[in-house]
Structures are given as structure tokens and as C-alpha cells.
PDB file of N, CA and C in Angstrom:
ATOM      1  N   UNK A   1     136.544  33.229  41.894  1.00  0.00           N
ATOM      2  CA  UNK A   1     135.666  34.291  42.307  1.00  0.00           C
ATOM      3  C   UNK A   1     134.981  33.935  43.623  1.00  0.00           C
ATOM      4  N   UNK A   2     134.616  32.966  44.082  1.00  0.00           N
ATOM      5  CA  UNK A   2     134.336  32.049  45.155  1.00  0.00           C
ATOM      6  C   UNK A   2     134.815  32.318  46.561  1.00  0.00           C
ATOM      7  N   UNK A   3     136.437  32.434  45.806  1.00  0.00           N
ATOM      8  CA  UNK A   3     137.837  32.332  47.200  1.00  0.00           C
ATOM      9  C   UNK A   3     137.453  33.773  47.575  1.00  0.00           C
ATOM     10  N   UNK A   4     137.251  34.729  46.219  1.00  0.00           N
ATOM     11  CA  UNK A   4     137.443  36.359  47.217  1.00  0.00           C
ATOM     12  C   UNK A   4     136.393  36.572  47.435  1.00  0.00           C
ATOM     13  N   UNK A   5     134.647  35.918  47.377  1.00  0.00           N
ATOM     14  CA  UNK A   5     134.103  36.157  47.704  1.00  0.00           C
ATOM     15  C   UNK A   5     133.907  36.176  49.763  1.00  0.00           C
ATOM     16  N   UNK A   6     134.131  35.365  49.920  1.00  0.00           N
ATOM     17  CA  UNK A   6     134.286  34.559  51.296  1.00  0.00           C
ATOM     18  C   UNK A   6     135.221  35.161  51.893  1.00  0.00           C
ATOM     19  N   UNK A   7     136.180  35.545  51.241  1.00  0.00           N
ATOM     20  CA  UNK A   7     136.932  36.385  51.666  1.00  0.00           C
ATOM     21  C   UNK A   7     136.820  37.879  52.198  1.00  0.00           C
ATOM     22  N   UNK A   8     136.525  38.195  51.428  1.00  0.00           N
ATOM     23  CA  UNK A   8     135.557  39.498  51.262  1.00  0.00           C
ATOM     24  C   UNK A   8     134.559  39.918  52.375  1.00  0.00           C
ATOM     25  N   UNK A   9     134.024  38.590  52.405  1.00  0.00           N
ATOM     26  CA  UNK A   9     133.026  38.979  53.615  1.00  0.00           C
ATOM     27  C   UNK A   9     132.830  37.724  54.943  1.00  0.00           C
ATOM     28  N   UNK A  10     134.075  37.504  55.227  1.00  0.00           N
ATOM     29  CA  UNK A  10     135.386  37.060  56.468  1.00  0.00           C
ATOM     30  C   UNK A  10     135.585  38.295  57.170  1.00  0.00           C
ATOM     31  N   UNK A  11     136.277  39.150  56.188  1.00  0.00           N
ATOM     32  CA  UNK A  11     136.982  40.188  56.838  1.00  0.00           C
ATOM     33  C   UNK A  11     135.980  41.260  56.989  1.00  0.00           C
ATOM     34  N   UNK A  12     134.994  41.530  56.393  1.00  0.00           N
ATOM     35  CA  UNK A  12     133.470  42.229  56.980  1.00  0.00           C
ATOM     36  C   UNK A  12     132.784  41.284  57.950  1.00  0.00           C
ATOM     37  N   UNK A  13     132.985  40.262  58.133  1.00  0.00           N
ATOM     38  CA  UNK A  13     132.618  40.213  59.619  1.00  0.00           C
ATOM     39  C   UNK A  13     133.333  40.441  60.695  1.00  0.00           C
ATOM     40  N   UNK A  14     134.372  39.995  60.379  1.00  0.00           N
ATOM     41  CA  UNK A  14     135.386  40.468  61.536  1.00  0.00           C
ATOM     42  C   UNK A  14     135.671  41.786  62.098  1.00  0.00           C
ATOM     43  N   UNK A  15     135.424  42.323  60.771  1.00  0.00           N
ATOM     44  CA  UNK A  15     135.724  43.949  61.101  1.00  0.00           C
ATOM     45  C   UNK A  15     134.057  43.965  61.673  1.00  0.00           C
ATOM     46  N   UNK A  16     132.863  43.288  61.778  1.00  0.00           N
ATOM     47  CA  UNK A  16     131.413  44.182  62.697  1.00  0.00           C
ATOM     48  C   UNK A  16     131.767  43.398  63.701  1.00  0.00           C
ATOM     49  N   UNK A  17     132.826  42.604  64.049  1.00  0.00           N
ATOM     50  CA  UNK A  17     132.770  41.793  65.805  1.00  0.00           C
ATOM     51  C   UNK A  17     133.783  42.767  66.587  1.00  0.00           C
ATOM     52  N   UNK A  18     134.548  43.352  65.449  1.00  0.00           N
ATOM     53  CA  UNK A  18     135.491  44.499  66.423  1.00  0.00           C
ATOM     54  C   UNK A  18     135.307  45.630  66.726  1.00  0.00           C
ATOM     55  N   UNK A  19     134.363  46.520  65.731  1.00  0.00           N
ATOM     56  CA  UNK A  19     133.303  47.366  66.173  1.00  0.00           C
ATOM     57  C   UNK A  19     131.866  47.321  67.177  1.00  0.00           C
ATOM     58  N   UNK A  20     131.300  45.998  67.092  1.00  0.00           N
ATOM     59  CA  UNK A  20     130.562  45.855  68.419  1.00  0.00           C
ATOM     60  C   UNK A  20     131.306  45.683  69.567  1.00  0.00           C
ATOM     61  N   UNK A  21     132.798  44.947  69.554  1.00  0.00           N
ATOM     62  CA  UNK A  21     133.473  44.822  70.629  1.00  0.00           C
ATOM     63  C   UNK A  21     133.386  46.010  71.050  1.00  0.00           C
ATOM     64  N   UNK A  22     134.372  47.314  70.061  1.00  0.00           N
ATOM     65  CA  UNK A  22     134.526  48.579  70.609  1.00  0.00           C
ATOM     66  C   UNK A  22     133.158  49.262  71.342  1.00  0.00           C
ATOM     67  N   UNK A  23     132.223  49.034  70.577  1.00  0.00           N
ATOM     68  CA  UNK A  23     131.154  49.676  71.428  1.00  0.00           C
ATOM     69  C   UNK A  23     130.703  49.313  72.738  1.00  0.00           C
ATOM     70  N   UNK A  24     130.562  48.209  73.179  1.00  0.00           N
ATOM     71  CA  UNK A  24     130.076  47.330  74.073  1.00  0.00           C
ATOM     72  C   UNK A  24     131.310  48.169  75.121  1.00  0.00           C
ATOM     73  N   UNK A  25     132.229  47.847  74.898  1.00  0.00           N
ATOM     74  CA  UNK A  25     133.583  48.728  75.740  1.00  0.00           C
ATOM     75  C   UNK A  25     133.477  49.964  76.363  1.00  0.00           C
ATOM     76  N   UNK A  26     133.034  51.010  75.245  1.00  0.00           N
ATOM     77  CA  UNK A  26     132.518  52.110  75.327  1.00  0.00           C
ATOM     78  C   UNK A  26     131.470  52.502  75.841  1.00  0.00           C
ATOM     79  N   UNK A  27     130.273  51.700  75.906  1.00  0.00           N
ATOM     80  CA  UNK A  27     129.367  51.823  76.547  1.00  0.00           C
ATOM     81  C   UNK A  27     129.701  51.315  77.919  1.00  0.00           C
ATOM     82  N   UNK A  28     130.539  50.067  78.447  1.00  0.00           N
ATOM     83  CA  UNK A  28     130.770  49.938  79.938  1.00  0.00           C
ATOM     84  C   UNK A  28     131.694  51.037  80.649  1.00  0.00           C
ATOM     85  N   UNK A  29     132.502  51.822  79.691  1.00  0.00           N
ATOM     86  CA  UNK A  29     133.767  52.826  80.542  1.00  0.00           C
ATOM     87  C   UNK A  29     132.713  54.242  80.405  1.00  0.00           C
ATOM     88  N   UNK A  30     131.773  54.005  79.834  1.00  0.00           N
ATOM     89  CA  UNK A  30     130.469  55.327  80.162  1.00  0.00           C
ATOM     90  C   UNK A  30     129.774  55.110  81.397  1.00  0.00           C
ATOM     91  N   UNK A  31     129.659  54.168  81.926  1.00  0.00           N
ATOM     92  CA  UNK A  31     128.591  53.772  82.521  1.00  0.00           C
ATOM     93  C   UNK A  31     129.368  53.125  84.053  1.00  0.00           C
ATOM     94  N   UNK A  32     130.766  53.218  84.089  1.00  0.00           N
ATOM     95  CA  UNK A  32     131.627  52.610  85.152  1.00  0.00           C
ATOM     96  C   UNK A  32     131.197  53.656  85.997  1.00  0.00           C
ATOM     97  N   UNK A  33     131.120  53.167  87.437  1.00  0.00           N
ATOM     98  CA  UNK A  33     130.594  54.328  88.477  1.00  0.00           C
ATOM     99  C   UNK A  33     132.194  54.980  89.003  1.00  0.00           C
ATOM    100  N   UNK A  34     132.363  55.505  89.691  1.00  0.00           N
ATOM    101  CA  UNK A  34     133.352  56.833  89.903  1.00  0.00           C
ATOM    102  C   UNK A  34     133.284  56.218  91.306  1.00  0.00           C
ATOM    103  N   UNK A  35     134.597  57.052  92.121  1.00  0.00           N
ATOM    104  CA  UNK A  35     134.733  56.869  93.452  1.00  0.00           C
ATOM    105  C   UNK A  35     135.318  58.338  94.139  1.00  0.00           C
ATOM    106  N   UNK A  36     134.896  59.204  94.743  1.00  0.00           N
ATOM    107  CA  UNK A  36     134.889  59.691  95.208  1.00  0.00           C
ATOM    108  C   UNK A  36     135.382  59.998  96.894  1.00  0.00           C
ATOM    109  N   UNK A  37     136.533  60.665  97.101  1.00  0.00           N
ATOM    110  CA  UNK A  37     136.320  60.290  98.822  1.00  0.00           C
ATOM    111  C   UNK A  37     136.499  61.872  99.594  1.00  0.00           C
ATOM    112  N   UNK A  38     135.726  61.571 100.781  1.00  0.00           N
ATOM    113  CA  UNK A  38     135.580  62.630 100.913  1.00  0.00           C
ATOM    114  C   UNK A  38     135.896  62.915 102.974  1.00  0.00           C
ATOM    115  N   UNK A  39     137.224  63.751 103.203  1.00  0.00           N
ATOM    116  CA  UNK A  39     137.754  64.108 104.332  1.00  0.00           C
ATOM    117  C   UNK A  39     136.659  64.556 105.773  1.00  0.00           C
ATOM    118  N   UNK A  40     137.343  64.191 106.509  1.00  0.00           N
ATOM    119  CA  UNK A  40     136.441  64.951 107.841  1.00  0.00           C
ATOM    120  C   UNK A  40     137.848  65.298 108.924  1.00  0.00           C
ATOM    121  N   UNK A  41     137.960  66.555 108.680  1.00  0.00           N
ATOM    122  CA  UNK A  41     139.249  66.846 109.514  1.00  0.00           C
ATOM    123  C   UNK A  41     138.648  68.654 110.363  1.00  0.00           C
ATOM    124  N   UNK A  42     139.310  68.633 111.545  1.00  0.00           N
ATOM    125  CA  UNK A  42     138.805  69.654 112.198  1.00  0.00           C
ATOM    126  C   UNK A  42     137.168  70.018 112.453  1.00  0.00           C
ATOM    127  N   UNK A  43     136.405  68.734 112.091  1.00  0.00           N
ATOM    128  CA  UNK A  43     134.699  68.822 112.417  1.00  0.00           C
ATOM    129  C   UNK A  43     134.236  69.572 111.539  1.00  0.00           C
ATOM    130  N   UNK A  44     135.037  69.607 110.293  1.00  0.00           N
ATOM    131  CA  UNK A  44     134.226  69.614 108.732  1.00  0.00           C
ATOM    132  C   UNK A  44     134.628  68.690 107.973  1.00  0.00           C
ATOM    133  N   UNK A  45     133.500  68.860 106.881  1.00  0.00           N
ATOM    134  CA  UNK A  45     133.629  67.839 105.674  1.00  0.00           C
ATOM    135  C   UNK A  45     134.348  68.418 104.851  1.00  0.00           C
ATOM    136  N   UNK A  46     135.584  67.829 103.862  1.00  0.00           N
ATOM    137  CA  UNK A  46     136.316  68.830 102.999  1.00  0.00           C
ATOM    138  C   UNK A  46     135.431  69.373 102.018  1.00  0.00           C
ATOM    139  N   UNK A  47     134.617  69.374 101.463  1.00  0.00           N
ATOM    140  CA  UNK A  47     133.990  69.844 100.708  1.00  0.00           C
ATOM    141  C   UNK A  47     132.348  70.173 101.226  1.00  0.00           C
ATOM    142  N   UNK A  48     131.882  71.291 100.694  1.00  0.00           N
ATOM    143  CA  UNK A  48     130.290  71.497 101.355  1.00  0.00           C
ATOM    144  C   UNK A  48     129.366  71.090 100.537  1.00  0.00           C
ATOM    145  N   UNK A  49     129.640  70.578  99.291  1.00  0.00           N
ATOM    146  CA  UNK A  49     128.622  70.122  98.287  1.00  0.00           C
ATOM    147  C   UNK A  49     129.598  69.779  97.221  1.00  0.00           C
ATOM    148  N   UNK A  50     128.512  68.306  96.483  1.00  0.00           N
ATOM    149  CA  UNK A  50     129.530  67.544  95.612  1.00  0.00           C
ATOM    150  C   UNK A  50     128.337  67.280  94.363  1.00  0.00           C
ATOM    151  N   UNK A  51     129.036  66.942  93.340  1.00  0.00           N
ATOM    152  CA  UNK A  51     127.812  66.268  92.113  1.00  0.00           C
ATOM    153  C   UNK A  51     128.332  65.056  91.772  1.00  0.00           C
ATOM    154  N   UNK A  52     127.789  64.104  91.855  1.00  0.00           N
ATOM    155  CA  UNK A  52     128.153  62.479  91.464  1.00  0.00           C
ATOM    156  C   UNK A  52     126.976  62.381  90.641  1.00  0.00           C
ATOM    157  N   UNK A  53     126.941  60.897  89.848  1.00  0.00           N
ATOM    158  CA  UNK A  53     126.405  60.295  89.185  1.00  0.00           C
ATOM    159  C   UNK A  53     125.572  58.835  89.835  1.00  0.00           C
ATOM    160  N   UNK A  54     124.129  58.444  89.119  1.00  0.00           N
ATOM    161  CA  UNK A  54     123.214  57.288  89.619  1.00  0.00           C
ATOM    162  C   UNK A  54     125.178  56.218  90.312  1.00  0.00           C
ATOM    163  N   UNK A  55     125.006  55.516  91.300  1.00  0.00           N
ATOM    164  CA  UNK A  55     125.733  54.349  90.684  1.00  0.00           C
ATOM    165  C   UNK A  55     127.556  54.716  91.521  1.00  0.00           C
ATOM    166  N   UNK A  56     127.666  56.260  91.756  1.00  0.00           N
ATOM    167  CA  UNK A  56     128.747  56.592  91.990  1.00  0.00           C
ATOM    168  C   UNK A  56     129.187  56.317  93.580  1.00  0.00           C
ATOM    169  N   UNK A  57     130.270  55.883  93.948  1.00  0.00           N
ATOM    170  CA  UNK A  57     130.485  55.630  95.682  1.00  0.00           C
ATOM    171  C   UNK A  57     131.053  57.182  96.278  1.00  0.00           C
ATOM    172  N   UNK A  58     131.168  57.471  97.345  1.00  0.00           N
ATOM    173  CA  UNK A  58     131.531  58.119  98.391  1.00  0.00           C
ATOM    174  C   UNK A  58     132.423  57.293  99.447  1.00  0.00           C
ATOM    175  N   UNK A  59     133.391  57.571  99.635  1.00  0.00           N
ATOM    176  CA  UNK A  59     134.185  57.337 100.910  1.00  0.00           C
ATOM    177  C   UNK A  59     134.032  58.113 102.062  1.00  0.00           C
ATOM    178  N   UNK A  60     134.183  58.301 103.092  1.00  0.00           N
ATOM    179  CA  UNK A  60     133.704  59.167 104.037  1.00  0.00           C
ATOM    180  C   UNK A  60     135.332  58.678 104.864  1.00  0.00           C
ATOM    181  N   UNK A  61     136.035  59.787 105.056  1.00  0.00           N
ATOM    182  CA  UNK A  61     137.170  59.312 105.623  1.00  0.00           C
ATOM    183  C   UNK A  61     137.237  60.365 106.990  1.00  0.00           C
ATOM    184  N   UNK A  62     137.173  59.869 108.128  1.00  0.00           N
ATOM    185  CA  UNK A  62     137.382  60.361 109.657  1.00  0.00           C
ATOM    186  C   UNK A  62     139.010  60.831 109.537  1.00  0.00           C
ATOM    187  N   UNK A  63     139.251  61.798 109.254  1.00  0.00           N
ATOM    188  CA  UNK A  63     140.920  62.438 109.669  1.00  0.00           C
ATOM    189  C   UNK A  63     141.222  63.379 110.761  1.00  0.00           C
ATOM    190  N   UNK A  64     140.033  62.977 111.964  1.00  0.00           N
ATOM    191  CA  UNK A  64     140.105  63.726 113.070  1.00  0.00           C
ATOM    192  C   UNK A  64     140.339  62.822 114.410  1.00  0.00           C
ATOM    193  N   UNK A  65     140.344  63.886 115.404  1.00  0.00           N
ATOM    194  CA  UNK A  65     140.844  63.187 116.742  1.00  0.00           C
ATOM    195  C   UNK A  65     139.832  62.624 117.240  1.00  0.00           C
ATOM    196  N   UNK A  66     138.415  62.945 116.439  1.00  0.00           N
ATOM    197  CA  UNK A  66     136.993  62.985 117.392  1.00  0.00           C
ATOM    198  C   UNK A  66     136.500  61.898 116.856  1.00  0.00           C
ATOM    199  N   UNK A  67     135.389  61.202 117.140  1.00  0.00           N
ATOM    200  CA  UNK A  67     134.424  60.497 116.376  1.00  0.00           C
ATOM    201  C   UNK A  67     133.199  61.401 115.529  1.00  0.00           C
ATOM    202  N   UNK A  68     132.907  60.887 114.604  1.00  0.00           N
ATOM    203  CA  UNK A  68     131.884  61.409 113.555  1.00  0.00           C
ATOM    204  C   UNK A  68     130.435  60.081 113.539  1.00  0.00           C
ATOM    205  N   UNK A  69     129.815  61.061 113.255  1.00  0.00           N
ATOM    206  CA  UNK A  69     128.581  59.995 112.707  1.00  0.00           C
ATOM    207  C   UNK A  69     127.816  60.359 111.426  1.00  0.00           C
ATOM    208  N   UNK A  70     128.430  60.019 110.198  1.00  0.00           N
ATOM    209  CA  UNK A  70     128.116  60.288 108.670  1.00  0.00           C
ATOM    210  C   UNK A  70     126.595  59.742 108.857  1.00  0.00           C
ATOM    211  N   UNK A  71     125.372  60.772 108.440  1.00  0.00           N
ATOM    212  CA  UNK A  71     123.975  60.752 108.568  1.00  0.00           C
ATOM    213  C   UNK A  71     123.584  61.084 107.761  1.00  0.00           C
ATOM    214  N   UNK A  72     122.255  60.678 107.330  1.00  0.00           N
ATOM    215  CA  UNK A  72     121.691  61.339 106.481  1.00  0.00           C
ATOM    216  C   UNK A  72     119.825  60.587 106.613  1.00  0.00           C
ATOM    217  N   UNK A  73     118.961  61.713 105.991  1.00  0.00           N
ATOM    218  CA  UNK A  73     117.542  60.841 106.842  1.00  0.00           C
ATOM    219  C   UNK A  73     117.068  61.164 105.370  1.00  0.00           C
ATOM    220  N   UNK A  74     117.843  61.561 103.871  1.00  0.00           N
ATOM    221  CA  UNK A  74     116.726  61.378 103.027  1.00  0.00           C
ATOM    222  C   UNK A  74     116.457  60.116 102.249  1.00  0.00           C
ATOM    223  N   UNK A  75     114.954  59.987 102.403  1.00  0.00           N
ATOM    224  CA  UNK A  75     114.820  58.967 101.877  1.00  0.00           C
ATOM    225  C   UNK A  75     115.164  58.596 100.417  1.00  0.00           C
ATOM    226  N   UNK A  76     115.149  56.925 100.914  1.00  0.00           N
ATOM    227  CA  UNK A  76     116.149  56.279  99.663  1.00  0.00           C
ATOM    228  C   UNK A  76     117.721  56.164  99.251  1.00  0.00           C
ATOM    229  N   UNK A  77     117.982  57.243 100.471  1.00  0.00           N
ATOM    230  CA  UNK A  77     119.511  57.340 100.734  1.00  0.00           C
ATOM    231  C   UNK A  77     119.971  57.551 102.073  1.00  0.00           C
ATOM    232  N   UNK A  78     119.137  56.536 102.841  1.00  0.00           N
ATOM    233  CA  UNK A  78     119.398  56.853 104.796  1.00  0.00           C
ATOM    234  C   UNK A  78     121.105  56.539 104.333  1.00  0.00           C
ATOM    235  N   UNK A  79     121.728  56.877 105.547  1.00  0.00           N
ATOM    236  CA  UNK A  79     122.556  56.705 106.142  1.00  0.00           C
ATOM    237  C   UNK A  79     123.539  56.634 107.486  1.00  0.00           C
ATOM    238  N   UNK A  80     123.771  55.882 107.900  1.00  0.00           N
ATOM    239  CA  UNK A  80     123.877  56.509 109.274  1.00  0.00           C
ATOM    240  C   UNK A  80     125.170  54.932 110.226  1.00  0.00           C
ATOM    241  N   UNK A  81     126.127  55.669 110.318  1.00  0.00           N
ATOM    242  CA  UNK A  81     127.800  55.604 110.293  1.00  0.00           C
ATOM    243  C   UNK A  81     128.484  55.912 111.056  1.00  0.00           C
ATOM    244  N   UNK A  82     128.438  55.449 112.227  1.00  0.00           N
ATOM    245  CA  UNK A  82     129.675  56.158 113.185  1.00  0.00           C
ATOM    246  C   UNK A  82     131.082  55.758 113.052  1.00  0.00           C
ATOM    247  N   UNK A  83     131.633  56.485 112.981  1.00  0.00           N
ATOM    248  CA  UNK A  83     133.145  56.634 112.799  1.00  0.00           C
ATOM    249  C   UNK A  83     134.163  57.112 114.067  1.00  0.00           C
ATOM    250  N   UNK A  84     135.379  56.031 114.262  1.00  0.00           N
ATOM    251  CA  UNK A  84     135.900  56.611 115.128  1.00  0.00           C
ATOM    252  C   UNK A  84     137.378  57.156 113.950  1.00  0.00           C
ATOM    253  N   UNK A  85     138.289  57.981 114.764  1.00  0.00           N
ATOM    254  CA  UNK A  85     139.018  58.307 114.166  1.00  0.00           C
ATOM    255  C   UNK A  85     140.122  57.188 113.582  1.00  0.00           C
ATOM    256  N   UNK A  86     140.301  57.790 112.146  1.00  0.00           N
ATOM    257  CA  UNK A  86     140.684  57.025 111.270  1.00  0.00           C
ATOM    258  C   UNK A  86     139.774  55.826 110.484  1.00  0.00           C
ATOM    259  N   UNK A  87     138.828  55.436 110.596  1.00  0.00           N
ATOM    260  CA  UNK A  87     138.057  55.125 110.090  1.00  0.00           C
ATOM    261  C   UNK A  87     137.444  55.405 108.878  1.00  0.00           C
ATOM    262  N   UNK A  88     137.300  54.605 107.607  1.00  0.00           N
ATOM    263  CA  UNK A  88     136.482  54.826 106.811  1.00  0.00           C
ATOM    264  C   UNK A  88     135.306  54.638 106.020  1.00  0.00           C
ATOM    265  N   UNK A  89     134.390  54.475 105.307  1.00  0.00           N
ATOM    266  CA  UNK A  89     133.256  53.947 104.723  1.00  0.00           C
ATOM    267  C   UNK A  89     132.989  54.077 103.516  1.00  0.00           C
ATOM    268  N   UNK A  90     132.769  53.491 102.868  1.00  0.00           N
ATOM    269  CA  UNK A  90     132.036  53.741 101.332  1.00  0.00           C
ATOM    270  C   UNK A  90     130.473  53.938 101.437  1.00  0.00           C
ATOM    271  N   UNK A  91     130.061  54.366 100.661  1.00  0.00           N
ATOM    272  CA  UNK A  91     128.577  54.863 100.647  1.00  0.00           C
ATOM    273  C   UNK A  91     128.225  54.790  99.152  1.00  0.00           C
ATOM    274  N   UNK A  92     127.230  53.692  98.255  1.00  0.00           N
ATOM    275  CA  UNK A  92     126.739  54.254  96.873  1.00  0.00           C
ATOM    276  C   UNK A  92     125.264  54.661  97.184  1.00  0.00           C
ATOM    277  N   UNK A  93     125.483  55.716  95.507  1.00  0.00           N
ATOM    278  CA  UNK A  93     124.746  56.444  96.238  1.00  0.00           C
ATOM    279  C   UNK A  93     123.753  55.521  94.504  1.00  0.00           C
ATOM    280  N   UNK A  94     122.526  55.311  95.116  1.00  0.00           N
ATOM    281  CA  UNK A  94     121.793  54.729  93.726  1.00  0.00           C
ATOM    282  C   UNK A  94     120.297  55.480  93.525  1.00  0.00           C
ATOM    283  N   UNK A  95     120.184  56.738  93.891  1.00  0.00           N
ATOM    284  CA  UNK A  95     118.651  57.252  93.228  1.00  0.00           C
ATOM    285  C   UNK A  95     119.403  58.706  93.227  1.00  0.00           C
ATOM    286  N   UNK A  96     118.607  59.223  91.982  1.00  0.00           N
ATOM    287  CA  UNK A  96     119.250  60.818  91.839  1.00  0.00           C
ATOM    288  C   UNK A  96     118.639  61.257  93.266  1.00  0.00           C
ATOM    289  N   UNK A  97     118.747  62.374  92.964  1.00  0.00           N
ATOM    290  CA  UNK A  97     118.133  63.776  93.992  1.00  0.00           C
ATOM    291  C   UNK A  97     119.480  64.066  94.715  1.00  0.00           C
ATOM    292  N   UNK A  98     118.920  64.974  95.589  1.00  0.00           N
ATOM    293  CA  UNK A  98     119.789  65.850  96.344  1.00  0.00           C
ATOM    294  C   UNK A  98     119.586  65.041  97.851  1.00  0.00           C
ATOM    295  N   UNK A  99     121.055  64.797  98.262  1.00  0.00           N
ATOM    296  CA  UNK A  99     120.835  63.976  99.766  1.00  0.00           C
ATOM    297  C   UNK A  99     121.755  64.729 100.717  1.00  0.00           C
ATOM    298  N   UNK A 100     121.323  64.996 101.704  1.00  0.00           N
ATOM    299  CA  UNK A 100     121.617  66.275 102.301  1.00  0.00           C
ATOM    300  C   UNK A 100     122.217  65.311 104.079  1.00  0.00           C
ATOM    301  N   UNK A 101     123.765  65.764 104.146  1.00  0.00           N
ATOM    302  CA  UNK A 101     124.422  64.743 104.533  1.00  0.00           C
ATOM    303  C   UNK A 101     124.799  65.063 105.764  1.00  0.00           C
ATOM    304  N   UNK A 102     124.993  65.107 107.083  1.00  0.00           N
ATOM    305  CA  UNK A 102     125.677  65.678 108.603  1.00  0.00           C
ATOM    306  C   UNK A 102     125.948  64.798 109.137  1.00  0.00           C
ATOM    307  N   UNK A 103     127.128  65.250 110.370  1.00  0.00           N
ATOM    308  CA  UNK A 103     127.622  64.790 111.178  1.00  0.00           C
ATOM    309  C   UNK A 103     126.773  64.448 112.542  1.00  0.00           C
ATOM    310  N   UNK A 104     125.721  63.485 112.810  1.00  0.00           N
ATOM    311  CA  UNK A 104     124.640  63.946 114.297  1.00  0.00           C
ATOM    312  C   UNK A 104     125.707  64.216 115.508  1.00  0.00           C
ATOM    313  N   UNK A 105     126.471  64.076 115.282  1.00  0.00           N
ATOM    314  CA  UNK A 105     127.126  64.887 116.809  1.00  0.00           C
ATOM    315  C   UNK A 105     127.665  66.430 116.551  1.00  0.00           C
ATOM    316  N   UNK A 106     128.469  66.024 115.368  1.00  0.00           N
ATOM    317  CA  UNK A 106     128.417  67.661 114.963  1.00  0.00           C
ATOM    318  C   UNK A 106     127.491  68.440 114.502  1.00  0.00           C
ATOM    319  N   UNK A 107     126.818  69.501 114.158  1.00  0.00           N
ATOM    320  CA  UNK A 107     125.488  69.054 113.362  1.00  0.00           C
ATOM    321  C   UNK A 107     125.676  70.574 112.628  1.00  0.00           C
ATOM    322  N   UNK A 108     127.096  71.226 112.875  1.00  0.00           N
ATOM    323  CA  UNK A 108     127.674  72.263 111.634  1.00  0.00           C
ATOM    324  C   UNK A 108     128.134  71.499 110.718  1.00  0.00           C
ATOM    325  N   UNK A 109     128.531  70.204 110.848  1.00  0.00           N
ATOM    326  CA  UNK A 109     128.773  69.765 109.964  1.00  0.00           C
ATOM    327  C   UNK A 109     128.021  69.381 108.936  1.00  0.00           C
ATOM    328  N   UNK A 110     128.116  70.049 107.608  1.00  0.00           N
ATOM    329  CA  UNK A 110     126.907  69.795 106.913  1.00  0.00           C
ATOM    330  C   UNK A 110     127.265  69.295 105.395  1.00  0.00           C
ATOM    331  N   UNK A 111     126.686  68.915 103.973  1.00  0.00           N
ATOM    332  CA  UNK A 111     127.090  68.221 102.953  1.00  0.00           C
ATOM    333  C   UNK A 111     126.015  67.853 102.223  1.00  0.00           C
ATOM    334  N   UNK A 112     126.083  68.210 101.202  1.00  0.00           N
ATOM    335  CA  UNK A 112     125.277  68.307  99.749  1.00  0.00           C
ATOM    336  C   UNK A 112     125.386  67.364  98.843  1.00  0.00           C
ATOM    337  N   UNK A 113     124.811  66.131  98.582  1.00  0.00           N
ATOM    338  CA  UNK A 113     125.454  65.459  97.930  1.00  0.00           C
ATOM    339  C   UNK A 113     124.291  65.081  96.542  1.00  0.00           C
ATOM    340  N   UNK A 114     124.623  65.901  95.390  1.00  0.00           N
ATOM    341  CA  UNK A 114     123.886  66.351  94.272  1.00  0.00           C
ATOM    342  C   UNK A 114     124.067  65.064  93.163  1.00  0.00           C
ATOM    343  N   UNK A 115     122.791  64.159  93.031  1.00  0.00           N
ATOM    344  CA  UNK A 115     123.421  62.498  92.764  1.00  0.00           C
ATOM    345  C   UNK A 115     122.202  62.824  91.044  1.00  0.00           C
ATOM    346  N   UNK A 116     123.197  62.860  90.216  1.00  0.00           N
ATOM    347  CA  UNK A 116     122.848  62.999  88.755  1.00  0.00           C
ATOM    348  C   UNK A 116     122.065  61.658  87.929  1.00  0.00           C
ATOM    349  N   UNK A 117     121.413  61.627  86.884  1.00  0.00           N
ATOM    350  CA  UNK A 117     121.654  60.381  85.905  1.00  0.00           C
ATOM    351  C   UNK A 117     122.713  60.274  85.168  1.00  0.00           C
TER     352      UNK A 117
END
């Protein structure tokens, strides 16, 4: 009675180290930040507004003949990037709010970048 006791609760532990495993897992592929990239061709941005998450990157990819200068003056999320063509950058973005993104040479060029929890 001994042997299946131990036994018994061997395999109940094993089985709570593979369920915390699973969770611990689950909680890091929740919480993995995202990558995002985002075009500059013809002196726009491919997209005019985006929603990411705390934690998430931005690429900023120059696919023009011109130079760009990826800007931005809100605080907690300056930015500011000149790009010649072909050039690219990553950008994370780490406080929510809304960060409101342009080109300073172009300055139609404009971008919304809506940063979630």
C-alpha cells in the first residue's frame, strides 16, 4: 500500500510541474511583443493609423527615392530618424496613449500610432 501510495502522488506531482510548465508558457506567448512594419513609398506611410500593444516594435521602412525623417514630439515616445532610401528602423513603443507620428520634411505625411495595454 506504501508502493501505490508514492506512486500515486509521483504522478500528481508531475502532472502540477506540467501544468505550471503549460501556464508559465502561456502566459509568455500572451505577453510576447508583436512586430509590426510599416512602408514609406511615394511620401506616404502605408497605413494612416495602427493599434499595437505596451511592448510592441514598429519598423519604419524608407521604400522611396527620397529621404524621410520618422518624428514624433509626444512625450514618452520622442522620436526622431532620418532615413535615407532603403533604410530601416525599429521603434518600441513602451507607454500606452496615442503617438502621433510624421515625416519633418514631409509633413503630409502623417500616422497614428494607437499603443494599447
Amino acid at each position: 500500500m506504501g508502493l501505490y501510495r508514492t506512486s500515486s502522488l509521483t504522478r500528481l506531482r508531475a502532472a502540477g510541474r506540467v501544468l505550471m510548465t503549460l501556464g508559465v508558457v502561456l502566459v509568455h506567448a500572451h505577453s510576447a511583443a508583436a512586430d509590426f512594419t510599416i512602408n514609406q513609398k511615394n511620401k506616404v506611410f502605408s497605413v494612416r493609423q495602427i493599434t499595437i500593444k505596451v511592448g510592441d516594435r514598429i519598423t519604419f521602412v524608407n521604400d522611396d527615392s527620397v529621404n524621410h525623417h520618422v518624428f514624433s514630439a509626444t512625450q514618452g515616445s520622442e522620436i526622431d530618424i532620418v532615413q535615407r532610401p532603403g533604410r530601416s528602423d525599429t521603434v518600441r513603443f513602451s507607454q500606452p496613449g496615442t503617438v502621433d507620428v510624421e515625416c519633418a520634411i514631409h509633413p503630409d505625411m502623417t500616422l497614428e500610432v494607437q499603443v494599447r495595454r
